[in-house]
Protein backbone atom coordinates (compact mmCIF):
# COMPACT_ATOMS: atom_id res chain seq x y z
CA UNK A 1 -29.20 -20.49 -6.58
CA UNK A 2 -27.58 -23.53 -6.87
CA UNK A 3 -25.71 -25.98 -4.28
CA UNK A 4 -24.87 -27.96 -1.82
CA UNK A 5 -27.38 -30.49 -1.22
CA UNK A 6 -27.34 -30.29 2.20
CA UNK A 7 -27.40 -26.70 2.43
CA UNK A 8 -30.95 -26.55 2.26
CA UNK A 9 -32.81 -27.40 5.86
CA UNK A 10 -36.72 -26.28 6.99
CA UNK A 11 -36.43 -24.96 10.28
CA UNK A 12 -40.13 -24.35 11.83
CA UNK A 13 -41.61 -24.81 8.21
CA UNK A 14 -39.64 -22.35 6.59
CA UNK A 15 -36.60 -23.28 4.25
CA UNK A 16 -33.12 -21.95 4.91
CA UNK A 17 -30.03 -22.01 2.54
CA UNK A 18 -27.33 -22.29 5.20
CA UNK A 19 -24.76 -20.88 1.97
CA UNK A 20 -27.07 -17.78 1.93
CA UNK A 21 -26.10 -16.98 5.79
CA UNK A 22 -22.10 -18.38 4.71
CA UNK A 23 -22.48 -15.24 2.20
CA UNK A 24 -23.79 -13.13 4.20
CA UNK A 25 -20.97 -14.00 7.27
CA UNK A 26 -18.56 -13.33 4.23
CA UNK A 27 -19.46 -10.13 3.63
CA UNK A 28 -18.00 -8.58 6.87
CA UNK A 29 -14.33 -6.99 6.73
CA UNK A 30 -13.17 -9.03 9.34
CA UNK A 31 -14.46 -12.57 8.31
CA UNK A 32 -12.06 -14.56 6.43
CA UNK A 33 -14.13 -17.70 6.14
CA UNK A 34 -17.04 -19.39 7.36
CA UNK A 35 -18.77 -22.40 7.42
CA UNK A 36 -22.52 -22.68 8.01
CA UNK A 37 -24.29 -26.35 9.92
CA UNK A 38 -27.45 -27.06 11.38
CA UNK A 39 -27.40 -29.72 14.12
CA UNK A 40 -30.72 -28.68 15.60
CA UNK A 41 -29.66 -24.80 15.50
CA UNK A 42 -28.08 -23.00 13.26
CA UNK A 43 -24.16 -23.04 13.87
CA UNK A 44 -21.52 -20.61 12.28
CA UNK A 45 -18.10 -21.22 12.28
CA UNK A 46 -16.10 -18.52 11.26
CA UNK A 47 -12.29 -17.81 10.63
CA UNK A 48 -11.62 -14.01 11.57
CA UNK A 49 -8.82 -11.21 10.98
CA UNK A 50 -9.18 -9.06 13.85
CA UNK A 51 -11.01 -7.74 17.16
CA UNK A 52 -14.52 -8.89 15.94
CA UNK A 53 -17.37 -10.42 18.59
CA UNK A 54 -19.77 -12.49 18.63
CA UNK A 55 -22.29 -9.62 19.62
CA UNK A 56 -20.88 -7.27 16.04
CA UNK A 57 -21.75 -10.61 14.10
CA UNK A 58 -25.09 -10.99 15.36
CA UNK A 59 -25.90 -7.66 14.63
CA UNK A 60 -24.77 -7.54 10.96
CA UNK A 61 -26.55 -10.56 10.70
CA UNK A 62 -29.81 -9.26 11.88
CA UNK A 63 -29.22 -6.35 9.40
CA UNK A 64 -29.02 -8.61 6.48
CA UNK A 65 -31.23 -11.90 7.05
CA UNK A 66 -35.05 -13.00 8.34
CA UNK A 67 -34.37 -13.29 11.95
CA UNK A 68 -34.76 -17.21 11.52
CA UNK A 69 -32.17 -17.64 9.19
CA UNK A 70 -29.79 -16.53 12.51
CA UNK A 71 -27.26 -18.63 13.44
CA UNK A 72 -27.99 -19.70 17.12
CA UNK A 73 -24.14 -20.29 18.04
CA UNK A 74 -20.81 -18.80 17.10
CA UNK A 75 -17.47 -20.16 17.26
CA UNK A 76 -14.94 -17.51 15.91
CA UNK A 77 -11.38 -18.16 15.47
CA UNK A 78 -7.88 -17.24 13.82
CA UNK A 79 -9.10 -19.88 11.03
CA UNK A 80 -11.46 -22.78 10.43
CA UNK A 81 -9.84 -25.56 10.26
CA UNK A 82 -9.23 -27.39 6.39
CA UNK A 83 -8.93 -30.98 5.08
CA UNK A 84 -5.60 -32.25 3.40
CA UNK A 85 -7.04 -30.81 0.35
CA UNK A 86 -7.71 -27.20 1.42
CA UNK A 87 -11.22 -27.55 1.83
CA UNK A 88 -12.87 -26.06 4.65
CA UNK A 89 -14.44 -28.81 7.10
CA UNK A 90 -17.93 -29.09 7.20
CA UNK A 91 -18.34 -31.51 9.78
CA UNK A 92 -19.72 -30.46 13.33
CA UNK A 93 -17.30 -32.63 15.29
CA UNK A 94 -14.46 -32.02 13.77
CA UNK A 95 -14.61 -27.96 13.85
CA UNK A 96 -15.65 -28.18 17.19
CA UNK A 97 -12.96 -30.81 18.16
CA UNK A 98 -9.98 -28.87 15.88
CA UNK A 99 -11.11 -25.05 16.63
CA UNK A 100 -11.37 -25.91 20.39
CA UNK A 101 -7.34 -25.28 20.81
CA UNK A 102 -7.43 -22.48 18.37
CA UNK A 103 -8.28 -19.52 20.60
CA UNK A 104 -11.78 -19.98 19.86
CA UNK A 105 -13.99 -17.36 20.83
CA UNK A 106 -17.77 -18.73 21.48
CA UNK A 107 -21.15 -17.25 22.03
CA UNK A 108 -24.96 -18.02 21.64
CA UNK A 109 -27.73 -15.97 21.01
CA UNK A 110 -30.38 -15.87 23.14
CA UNK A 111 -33.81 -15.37 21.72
């Protein structure tokens, strides 16, 4: 699989593709988008078309990744936010800074 270069992080010795766990995110019916970080956890931040939770993506995500590939936090929302160019952000601060007004919706897992 090829990509991103800094898709690829080791978390606890094992090596994750954070645009494996974007794909799988991707593959719900109500997940329009989503972007994949890892600033000491994994993060997913996911644009959404209807009544979905935190708790439903968790599970679908247990049912189709290693249970460290996880994301840690969710932040779910109408949209994620885009640059000028249409690209979806991939920068921690400013998802977190432009989804906060959004009607974000967020939720950790706890392990």
């Amino acid at each position: 699989m090829h990509g991103r270069a800094d898709s690829l992080v080791v978390i606890g010795g094992l090596k994750v593709d954070l645009r494996e766990v974007e794909l799988a995110l991707a593959e719900h019916p109500h997940v329009t988008e989503a972007v994949v970080l890892f600033s000491g956890t994994i993060e997913a931040f996911v644009g959404t078309s209807g009544g979905i939770g935190v708790r439903e993506l968790q599970a679908w995500c247990r049912d189709r990744l290693s249970h460290y590939k996880i994301p840690r936090r969710f932040e779910l929302a109408p949209a994620v936010p885009r640059t000028s160019n249409g690209k979806l952000i991939r920068n921690r601060e400013l998802l977190v800074s432009r989804m906060a007004g959004s009607g974000t919706t967020r939720g950790e897992v706890v392990t």
